[in-house]
C-alpha atoms as a PDB file:
ATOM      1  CA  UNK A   1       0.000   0.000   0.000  1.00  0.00           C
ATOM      2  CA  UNK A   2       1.430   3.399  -0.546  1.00  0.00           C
ATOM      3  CA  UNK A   3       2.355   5.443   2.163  1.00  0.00           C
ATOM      4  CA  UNK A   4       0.213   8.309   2.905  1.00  0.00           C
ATOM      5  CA  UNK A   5       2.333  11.124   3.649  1.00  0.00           C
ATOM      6  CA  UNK A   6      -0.663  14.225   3.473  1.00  0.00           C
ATOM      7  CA  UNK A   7      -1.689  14.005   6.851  1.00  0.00           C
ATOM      8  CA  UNK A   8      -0.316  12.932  10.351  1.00  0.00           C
ATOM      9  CA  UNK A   9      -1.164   8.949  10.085  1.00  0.00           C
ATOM     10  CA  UNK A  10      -1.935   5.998  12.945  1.00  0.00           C
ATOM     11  CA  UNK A  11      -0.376   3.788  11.284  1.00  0.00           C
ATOM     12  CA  UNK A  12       3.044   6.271  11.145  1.00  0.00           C
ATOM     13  CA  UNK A  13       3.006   7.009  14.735  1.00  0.00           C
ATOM     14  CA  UNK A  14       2.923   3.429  15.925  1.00  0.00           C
ATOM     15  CA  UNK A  15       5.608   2.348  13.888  1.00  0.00           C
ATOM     16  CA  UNK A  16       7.737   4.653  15.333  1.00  0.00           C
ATOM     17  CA  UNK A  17       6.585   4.557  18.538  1.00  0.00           C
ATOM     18  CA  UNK A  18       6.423   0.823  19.373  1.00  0.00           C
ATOM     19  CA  UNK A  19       8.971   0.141  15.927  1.00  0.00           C
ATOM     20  CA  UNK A  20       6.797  -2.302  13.975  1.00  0.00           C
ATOM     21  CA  UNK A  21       2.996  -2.236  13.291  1.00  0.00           C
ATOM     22  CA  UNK A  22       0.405  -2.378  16.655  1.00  0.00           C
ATOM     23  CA  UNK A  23      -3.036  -3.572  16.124  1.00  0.00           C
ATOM     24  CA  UNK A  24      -6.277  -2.971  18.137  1.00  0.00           C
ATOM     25  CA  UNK A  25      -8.156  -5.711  19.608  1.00  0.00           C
ATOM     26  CA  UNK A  26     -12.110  -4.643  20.046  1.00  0.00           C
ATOM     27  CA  UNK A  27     -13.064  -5.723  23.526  1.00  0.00           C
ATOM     28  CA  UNK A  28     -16.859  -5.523  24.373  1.00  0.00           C
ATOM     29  CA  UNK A  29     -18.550  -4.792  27.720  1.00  0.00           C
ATOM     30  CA  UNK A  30     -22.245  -5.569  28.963  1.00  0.00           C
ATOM     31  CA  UNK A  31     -22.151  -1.921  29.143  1.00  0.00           C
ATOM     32  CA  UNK A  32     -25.050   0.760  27.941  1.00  0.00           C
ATOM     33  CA  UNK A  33     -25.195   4.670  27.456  1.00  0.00           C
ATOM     34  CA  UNK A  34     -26.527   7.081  30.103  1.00  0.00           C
ATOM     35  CA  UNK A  35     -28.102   8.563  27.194  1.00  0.00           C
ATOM     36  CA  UNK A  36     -30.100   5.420  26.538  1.00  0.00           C
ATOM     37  CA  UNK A  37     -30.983   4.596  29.620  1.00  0.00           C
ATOM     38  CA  UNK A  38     -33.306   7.488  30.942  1.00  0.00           C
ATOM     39  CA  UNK A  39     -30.317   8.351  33.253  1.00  0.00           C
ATOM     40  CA  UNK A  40     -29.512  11.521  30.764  1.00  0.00           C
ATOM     41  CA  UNK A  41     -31.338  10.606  28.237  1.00  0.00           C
ATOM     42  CA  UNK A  42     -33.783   8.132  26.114  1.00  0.00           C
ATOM     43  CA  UNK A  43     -33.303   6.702  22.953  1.00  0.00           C
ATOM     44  CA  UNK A  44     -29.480   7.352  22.462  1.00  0.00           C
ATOM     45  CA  UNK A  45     -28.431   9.113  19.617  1.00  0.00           C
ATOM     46  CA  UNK A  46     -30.310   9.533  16.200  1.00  0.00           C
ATOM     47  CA  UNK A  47     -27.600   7.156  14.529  1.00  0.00           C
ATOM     48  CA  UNK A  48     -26.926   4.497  16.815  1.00  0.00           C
ATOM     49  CA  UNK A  49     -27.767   1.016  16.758  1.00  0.00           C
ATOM     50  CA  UNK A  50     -28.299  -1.434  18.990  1.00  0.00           C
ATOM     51  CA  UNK A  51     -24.600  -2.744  18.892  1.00  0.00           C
ATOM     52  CA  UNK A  52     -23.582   0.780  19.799  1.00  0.00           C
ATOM     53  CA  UNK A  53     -19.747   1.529  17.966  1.00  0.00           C
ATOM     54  CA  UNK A  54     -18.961  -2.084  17.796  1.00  0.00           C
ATOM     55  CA  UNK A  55     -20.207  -3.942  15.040  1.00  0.00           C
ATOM     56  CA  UNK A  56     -17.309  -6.600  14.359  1.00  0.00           C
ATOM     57  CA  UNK A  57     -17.015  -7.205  18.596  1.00  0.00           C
ATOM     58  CA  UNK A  58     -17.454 -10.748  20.276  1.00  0.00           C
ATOM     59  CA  UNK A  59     -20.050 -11.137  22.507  1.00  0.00           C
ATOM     60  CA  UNK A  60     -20.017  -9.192  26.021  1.00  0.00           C
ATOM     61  CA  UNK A  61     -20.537 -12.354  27.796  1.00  0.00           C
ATOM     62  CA  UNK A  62     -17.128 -13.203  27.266  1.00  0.00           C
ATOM     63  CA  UNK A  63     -14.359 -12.695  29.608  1.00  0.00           C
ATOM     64  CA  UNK A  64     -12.254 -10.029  28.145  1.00  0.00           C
ATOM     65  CA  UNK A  65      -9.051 -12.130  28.752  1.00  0.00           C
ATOM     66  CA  UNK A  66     -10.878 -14.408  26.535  1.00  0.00           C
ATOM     67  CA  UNK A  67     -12.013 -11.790  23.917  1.00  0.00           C
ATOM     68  CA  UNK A  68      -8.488 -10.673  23.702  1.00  0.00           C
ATOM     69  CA  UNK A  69      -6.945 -14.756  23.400  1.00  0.00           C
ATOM     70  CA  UNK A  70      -9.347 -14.802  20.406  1.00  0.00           C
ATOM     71  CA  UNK A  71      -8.649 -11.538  18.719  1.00  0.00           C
ATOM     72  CA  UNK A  72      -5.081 -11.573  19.301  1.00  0.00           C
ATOM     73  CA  UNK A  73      -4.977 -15.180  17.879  1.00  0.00           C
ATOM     74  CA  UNK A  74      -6.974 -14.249  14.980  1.00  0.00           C
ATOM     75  CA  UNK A  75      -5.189 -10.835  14.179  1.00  0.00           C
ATOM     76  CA  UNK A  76      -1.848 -11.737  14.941  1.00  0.00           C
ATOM     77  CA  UNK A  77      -1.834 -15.038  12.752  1.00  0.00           C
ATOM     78  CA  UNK A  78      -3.404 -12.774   9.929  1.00  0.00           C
ATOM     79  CA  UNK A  79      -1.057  -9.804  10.120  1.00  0.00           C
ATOM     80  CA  UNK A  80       1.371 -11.517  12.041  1.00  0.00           C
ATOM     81  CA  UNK A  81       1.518  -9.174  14.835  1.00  0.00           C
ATOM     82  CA  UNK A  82       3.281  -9.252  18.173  1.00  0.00           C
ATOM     83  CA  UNK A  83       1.919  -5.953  19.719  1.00  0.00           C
ATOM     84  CA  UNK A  84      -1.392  -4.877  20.483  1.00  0.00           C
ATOM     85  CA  UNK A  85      -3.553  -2.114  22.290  1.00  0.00           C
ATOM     86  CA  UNK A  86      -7.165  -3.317  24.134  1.00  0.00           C
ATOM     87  CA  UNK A  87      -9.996  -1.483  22.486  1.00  0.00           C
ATOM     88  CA  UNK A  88     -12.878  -0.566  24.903  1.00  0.00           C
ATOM     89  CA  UNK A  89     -14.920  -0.117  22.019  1.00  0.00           C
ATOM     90  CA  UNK A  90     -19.126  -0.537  22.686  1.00  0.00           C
ATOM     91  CA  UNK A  91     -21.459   1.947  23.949  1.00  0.00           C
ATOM     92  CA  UNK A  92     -19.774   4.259  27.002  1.00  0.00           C
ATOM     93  CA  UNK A  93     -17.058   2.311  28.658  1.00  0.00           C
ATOM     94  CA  UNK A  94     -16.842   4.251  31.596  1.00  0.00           C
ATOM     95  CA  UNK A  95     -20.693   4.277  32.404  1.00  0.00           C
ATOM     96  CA  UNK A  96     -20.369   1.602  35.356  1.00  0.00           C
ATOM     97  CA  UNK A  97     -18.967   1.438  39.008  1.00  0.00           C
ATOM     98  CA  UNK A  98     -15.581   2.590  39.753  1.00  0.00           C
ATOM     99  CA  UNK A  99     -14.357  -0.579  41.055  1.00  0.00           C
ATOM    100  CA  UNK A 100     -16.722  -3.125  37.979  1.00  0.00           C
ATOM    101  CA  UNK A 101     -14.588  -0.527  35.959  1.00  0.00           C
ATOM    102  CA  UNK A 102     -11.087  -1.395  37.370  1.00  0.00           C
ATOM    103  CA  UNK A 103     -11.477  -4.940  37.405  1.00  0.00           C
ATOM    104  CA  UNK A 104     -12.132  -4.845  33.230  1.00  0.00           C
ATOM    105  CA  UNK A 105      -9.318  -2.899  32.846  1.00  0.00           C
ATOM    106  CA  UNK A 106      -7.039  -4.601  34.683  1.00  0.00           C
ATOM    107  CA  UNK A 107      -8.139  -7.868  32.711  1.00  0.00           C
ATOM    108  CA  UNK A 108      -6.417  -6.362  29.358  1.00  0.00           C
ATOM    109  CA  UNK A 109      -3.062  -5.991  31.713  1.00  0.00           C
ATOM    110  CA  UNK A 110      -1.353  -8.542  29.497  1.00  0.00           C
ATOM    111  CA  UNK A 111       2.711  -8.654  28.132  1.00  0.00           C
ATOM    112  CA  UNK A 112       1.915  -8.121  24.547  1.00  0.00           C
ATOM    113  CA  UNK A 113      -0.670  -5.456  25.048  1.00  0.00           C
ATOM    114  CA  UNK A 114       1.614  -2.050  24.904  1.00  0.00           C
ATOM    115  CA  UNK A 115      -1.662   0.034  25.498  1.00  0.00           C
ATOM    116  CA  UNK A 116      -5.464   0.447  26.183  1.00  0.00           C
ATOM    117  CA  UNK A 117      -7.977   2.670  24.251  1.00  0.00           C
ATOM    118  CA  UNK A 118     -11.596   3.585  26.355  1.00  0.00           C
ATOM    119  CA  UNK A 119     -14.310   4.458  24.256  1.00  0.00           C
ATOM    120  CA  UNK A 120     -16.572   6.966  26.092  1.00  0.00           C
ATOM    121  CA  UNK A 121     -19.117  10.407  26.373  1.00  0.00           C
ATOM    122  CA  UNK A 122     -17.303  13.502  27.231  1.00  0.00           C
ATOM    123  CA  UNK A 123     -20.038  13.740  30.291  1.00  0.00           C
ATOM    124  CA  UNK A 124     -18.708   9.981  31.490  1.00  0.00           C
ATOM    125  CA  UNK A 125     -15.287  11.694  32.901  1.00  0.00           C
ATOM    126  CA  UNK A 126     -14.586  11.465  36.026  1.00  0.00           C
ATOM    127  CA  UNK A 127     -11.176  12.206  38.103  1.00  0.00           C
ATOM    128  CA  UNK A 128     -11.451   9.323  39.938  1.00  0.00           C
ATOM    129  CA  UNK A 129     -11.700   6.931  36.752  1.00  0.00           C
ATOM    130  CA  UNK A 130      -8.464   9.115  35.392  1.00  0.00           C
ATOM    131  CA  UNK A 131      -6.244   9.070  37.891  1.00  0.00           C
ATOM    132  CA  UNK A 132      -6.846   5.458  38.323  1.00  0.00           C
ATOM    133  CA  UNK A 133      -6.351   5.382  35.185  1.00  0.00           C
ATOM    134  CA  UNK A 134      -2.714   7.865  35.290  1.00  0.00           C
ATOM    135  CA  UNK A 135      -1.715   5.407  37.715  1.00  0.00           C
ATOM    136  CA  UNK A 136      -1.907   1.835  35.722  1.00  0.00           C
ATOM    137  CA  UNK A 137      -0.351   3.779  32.737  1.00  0.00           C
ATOM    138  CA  UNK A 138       2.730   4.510  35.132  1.00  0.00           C
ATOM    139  CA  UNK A 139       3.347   1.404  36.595  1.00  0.00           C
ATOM    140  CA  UNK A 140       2.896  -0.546  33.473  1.00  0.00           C
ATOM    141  CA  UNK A 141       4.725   1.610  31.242  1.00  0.00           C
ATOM    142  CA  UNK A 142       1.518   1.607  28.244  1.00  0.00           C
ATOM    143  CA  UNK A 143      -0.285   4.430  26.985  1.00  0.00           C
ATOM    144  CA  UNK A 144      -4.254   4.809  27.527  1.00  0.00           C
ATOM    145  CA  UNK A 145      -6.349   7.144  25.329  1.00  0.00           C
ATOM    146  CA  UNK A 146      -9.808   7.824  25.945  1.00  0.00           C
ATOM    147  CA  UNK A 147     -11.479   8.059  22.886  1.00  0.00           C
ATOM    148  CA  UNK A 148     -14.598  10.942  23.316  1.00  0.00           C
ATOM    149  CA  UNK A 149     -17.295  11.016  21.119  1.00  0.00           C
ATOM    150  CA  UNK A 150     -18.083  14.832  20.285  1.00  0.00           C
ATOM    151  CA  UNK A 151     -19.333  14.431  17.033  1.00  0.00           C
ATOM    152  CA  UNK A 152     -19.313  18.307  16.129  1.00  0.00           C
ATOM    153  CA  UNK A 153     -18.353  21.180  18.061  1.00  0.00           C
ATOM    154  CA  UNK A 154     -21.945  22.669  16.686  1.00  0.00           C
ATOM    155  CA  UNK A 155     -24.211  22.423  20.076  1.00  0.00           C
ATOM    156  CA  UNK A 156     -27.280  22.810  17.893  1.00  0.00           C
ATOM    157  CA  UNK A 157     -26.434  20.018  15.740  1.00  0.00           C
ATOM    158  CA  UNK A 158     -25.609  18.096  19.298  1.00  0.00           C
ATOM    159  CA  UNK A 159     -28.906  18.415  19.961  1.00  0.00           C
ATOM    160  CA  UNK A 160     -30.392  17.672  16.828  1.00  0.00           C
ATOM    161  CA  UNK A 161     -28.742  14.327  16.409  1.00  0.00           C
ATOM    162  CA  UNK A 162     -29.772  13.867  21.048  1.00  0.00           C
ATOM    163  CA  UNK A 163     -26.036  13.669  21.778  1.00  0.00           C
ATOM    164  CA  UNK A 164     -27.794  14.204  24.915  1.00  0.00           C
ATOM    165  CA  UNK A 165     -24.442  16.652  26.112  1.00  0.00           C
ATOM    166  CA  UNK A 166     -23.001  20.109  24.577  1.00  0.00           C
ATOM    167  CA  UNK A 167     -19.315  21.466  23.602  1.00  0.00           C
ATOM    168  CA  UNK A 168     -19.241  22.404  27.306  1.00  0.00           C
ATOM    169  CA  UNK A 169     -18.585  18.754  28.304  1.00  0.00           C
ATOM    170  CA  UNK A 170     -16.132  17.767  25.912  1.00  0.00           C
ATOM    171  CA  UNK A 171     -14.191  20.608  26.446  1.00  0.00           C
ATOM    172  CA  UNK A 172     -14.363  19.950  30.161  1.00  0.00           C
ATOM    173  CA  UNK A 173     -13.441  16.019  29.717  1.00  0.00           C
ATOM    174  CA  UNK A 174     -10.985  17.081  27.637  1.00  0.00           C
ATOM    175  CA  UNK A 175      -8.663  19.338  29.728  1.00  0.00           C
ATOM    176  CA  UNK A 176      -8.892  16.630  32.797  1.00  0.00           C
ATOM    177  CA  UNK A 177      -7.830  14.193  30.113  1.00  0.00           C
ATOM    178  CA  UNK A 178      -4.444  15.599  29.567  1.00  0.00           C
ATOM    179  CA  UNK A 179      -4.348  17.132  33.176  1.00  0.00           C
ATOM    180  CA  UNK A 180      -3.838  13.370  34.072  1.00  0.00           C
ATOM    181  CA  UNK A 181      -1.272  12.809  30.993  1.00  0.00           C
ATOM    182  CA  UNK A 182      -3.951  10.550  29.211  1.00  0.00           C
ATOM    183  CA  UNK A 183      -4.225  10.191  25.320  1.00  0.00           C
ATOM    184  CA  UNK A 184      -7.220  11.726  23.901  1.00  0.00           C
ATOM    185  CA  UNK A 185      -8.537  10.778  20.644  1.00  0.00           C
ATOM    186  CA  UNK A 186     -11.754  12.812  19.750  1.00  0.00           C
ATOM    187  CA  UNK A 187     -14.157  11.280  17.636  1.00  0.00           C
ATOM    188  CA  UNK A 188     -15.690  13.656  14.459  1.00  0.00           C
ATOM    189  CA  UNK A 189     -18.707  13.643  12.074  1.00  0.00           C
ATOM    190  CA  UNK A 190     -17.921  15.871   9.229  1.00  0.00           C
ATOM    191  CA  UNK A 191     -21.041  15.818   7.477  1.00  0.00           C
ATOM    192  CA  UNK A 192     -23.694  15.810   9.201  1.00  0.00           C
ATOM    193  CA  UNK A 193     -26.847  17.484   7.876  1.00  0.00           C
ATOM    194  CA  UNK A 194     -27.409  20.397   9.811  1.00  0.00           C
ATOM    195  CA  UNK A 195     -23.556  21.337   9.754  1.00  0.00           C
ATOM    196  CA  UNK A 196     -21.917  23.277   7.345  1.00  0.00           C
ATOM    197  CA  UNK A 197     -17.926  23.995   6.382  1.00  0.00           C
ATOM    198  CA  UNK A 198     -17.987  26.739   9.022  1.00  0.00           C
ATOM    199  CA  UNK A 199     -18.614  24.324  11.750  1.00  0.00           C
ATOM    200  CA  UNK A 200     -15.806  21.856   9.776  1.00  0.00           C
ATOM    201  CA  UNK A 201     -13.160  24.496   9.960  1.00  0.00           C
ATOM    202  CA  UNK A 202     -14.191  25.372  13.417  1.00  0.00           C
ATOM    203  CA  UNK A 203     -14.074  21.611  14.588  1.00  0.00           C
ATOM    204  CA  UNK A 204     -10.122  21.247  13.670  1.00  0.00           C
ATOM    205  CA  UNK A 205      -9.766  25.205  15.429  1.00  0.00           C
ATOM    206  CA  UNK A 206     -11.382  23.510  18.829  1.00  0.00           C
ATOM    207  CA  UNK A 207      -9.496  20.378  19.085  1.00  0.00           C
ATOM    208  CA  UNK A 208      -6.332  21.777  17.669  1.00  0.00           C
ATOM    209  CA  UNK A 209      -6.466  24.481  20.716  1.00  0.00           C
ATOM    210  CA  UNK A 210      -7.070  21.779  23.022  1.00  0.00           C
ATOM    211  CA  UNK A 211      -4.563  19.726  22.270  1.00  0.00           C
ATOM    212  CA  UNK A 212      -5.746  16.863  21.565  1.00  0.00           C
ATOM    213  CA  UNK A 213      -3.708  13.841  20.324  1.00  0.00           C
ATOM    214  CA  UNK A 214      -5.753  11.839  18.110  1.00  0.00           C
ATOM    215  CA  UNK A 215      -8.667  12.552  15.695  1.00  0.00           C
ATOM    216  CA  UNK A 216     -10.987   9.779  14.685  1.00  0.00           C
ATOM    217  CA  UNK A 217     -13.406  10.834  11.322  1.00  0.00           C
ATOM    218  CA  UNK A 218     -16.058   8.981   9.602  1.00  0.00           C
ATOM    219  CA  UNK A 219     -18.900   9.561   7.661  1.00  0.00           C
ATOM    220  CA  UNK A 220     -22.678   9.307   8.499  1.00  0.00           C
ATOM    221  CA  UNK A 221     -24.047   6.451   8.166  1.00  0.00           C
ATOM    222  CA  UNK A 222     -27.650   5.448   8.487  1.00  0.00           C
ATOM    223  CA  UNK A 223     -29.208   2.392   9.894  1.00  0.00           C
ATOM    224  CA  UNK A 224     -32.481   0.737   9.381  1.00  0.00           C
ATOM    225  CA  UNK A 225     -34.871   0.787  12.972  1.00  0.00           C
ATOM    226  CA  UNK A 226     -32.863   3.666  14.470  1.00  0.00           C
ATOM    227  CA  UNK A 227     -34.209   7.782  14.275  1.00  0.00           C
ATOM    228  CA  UNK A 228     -31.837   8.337  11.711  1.00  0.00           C
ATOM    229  CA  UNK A 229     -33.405   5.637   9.843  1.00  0.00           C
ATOM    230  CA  UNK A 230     -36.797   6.923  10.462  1.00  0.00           C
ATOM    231  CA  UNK A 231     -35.627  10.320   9.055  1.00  0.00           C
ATOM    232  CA  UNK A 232     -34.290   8.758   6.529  1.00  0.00           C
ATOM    233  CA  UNK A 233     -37.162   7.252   4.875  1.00  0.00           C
ATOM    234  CA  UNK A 234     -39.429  10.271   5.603  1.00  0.00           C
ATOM    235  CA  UNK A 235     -37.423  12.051   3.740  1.00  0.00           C
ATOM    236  CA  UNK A 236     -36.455  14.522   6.458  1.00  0.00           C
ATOM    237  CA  UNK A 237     -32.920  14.941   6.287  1.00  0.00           C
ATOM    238  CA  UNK A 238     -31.018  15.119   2.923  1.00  0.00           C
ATOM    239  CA  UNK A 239     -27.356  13.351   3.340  1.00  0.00           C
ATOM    240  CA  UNK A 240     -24.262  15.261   1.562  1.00  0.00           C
ATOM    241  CA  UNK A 241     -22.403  14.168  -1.513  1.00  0.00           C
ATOM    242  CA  UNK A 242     -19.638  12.311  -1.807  1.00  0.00           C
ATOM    243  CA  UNK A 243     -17.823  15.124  -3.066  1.00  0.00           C
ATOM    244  CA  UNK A 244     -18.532  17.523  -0.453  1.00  0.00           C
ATOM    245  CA  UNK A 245     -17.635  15.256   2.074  1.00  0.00           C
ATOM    246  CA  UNK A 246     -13.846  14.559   0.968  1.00  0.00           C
ATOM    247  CA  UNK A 247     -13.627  18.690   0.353  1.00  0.00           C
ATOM    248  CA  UNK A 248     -14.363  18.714   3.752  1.00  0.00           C
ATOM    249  CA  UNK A 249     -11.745  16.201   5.021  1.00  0.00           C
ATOM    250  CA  UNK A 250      -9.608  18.408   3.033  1.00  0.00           C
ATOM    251  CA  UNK A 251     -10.653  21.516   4.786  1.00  0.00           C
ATOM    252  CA  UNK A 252     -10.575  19.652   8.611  1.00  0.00           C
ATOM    253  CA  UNK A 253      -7.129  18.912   7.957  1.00  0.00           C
ATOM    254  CA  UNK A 254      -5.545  22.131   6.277  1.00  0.00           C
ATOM    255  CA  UNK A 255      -7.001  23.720   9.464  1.00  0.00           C
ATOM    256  CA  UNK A 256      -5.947  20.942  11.921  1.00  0.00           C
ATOM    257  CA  UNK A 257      -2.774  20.839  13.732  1.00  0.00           C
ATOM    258  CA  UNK A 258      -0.173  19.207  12.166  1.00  0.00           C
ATOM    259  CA  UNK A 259       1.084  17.154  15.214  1.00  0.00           C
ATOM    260  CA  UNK A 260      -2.637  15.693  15.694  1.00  0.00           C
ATOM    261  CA  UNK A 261      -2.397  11.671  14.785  1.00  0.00           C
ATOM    262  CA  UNK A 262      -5.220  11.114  12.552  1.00  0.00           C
ATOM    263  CA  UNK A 263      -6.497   7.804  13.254  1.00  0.00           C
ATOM    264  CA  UNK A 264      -8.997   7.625  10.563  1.00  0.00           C
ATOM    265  CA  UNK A 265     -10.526   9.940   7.576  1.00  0.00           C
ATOM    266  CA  UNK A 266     -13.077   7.999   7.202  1.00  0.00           C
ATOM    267  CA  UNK A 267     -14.562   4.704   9.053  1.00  0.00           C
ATOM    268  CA  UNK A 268     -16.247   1.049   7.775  1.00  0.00           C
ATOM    269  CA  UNK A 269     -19.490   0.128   9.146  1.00  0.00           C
ATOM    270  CA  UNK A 270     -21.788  -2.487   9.243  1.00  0.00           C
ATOM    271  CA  UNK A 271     -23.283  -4.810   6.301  1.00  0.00           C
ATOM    272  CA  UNK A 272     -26.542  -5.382   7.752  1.00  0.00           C
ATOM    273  CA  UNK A 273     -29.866  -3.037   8.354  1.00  0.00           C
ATOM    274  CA  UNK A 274     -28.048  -0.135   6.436  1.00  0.00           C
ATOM    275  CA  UNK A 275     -29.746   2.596   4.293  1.00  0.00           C
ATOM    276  CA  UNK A 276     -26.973   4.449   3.504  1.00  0.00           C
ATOM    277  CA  UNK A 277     -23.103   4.013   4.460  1.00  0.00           C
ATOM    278  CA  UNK A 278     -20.060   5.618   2.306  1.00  0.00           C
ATOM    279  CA  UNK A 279     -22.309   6.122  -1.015  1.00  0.00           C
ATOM    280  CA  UNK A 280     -21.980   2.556  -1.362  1.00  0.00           C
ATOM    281  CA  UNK A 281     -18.474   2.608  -1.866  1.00  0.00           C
ATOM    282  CA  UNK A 282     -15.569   0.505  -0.410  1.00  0.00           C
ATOM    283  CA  UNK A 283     -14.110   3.035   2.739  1.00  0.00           C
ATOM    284  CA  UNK A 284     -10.242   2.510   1.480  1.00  0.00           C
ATOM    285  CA  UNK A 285     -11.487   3.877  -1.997  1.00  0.00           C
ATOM    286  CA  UNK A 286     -12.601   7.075  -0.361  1.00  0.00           C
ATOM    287  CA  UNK A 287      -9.777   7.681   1.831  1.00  0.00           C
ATOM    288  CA  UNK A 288      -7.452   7.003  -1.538  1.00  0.00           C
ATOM    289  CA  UNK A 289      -9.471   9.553  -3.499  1.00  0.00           C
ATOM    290  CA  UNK A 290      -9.266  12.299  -0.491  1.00  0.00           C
ATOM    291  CA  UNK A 291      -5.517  11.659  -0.552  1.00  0.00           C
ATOM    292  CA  UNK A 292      -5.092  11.609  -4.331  1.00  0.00           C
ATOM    293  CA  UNK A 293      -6.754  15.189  -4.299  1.00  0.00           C
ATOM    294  CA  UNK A 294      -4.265  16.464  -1.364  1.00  0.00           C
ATOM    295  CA  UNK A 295      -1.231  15.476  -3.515  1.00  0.00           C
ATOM    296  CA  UNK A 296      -2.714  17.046  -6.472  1.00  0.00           C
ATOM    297  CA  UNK A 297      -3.455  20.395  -4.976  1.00  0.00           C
ATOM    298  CA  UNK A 298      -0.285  20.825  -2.826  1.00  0.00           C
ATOM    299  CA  UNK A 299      -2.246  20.286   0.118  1.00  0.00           C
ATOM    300  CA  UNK A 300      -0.880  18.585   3.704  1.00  0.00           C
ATOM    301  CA  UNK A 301      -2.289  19.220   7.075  1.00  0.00           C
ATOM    302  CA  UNK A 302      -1.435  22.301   9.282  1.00  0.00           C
ATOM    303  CA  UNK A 303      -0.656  24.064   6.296  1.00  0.00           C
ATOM    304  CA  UNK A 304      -3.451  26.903   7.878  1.00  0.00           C
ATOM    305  CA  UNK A 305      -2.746  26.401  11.156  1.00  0.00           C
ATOM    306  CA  UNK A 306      -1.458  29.583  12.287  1.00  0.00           C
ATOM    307  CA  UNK A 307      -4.783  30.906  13.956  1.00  0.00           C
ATOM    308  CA  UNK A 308      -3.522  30.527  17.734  1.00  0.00           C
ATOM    309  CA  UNK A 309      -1.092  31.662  20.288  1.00  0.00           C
ATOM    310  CA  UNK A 310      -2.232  35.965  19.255  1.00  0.00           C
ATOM    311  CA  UNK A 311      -2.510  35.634  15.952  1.00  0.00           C
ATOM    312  CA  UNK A 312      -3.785  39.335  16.462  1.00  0.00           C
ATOM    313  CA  UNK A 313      -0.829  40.603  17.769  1.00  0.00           C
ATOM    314  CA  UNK A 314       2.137  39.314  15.028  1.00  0.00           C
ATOM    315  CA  UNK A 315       2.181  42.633  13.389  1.00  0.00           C
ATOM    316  CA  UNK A 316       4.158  43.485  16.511  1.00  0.00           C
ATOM    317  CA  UNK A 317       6.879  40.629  16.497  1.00  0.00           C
END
């Protein structure tokens, strides 16, 4: 495969950081979402589906020792891998009792697994969870990212698609993130119907300024039985072009700061009880087309990012 060399990659950073290639394990938890549960919220949000953000997972019921044994044994024979990080990866990993939650982590505590990824809501942070959380990456020497759905930095949009929590949140989970010297890896929707390229270019301003490690993208994707769905078929919503989605990949990363890992451009989804995913094209053609446009225009990320630190005030240096 050629090497992408446009924007800050995954793949790059964990070659050099761990010197060959890493590979995530999904790891599933009989967990739910306060936002589906009436504890926040009903319903969840307008896109999800039953299985949450983990489609390809084994079953919860599983021991995640187990989950991992069957993973890593499928994965590693595959890409013959030696090295992998524990993907907390269904609904809100964090959304249980302090000590349920340490005793799944400490499950994934395993020689070959060099570091843990938590899949969670900005308003499922908590200080006790993170420094718990500071601590185990200290004694066992492996980096932990918590991976925060946000979505869009647009609160309107937040509440039309019942995120069920505003920017206020994120930002807040984000700043005790790094106060504990955690990863964060913010998850982004780039097209979603009620946003427009102002709201793109001021989603790479927001989590540039926060300094946040990782960026996770994908596009909207609809599935059959959810409020999306019902939307959907109504009529109600009208999803964005192809087109306009990689010009806005484009724009997100011109704008985005160049040191930000970007994890993913855009994201697979499931085969079943879809009504729309990735204009019905394979994900790796997308991302290739996105990249061969980059290259053609001269265009790499951070190449605009020079809006921070009093920008108002250079006329002075």
């Amino acid at each position: 495969m050629k090497q992408i060399t446009v924007y800050n990659t995954y793949s790059k950073y964990l070659i050099e950081k761990y010197g060959e290639k890493v590979y995530k394990l999904p790891i599933s938890l009989p967990v739910t979402c306060p936002n589906r549960d009436g504890h926040l919220g009903f319903g969840g949000c307008i896109f999800c589906g039953e299985e949450g953000g983990a489609f390809e997972n084994l079953s919860s019921t599983m021991a995640v020792k187990n989950q991992i044994q069957q993973n890593k044994e499928y994965i590693g024979n595959k890409y013959k891998a030696k090295k992998f990080i524990a993907y907390y990866q269904n609904f809100t990993n964090t959304y249980m009792p302090f000590e349920d939650f340490k005793s799944f982590i400490e499950e994934s505590l395993l020689d070959d697994i060099v570091g843990i990824s938590i899949s969670t809501r900005p308003d499922c942070v908590n200080e006790r969870y993170l420094e718990y959380l500071s601590k185990i990456q200290n004694i066992y020497n492996i980096d932990i990212t918590l991976e925060l759905g946000l979505q869009t930095v647009n609160y309107h949009s937040l509440m039309k698609i019942n995120r069920g929590h505003t920017l206020g949140e994120y930002i807040d989970a984000s700043m005790k993130v790094k106060k504990y010297g955690l990863r964060n890896c913010t998850h982004l929707i780039l097209n979603l119907p009620w946003d427009d390229r102002t709201d793109v270019l001021e989603n790479a301003k927001v989590v540039s300024a926060l300094e946040v490690d990782e960026v996770k993208l994908h596009a909207l994707y609809v599935v059959d039985g959810t409020t999306l769905g019902v939307m959907y078929r109504r009529g109600e919503i009208e999803l964005l072009s192809k087109e306009e989605y990689m010009e806005r990949i484009i724009l997100f990363l011109q704008y985005l700061d160049p040191q930000i890992v970007v994890q993913r451009i855009i994201g697979r989804a499931p085969e079943e009880n879809l009504l729309f995913v990735n204009w019905n094209e394979s994900w790796w053609k997308i991302r290739d087309e996105i990249v061969a446009l980059m290259e053609e225009r001269n265009i790499t990320q951070g190449m605009e990012y020079n809006y921070l630190h009093g920008k108002g005030l250079r006329r002075f240096e």
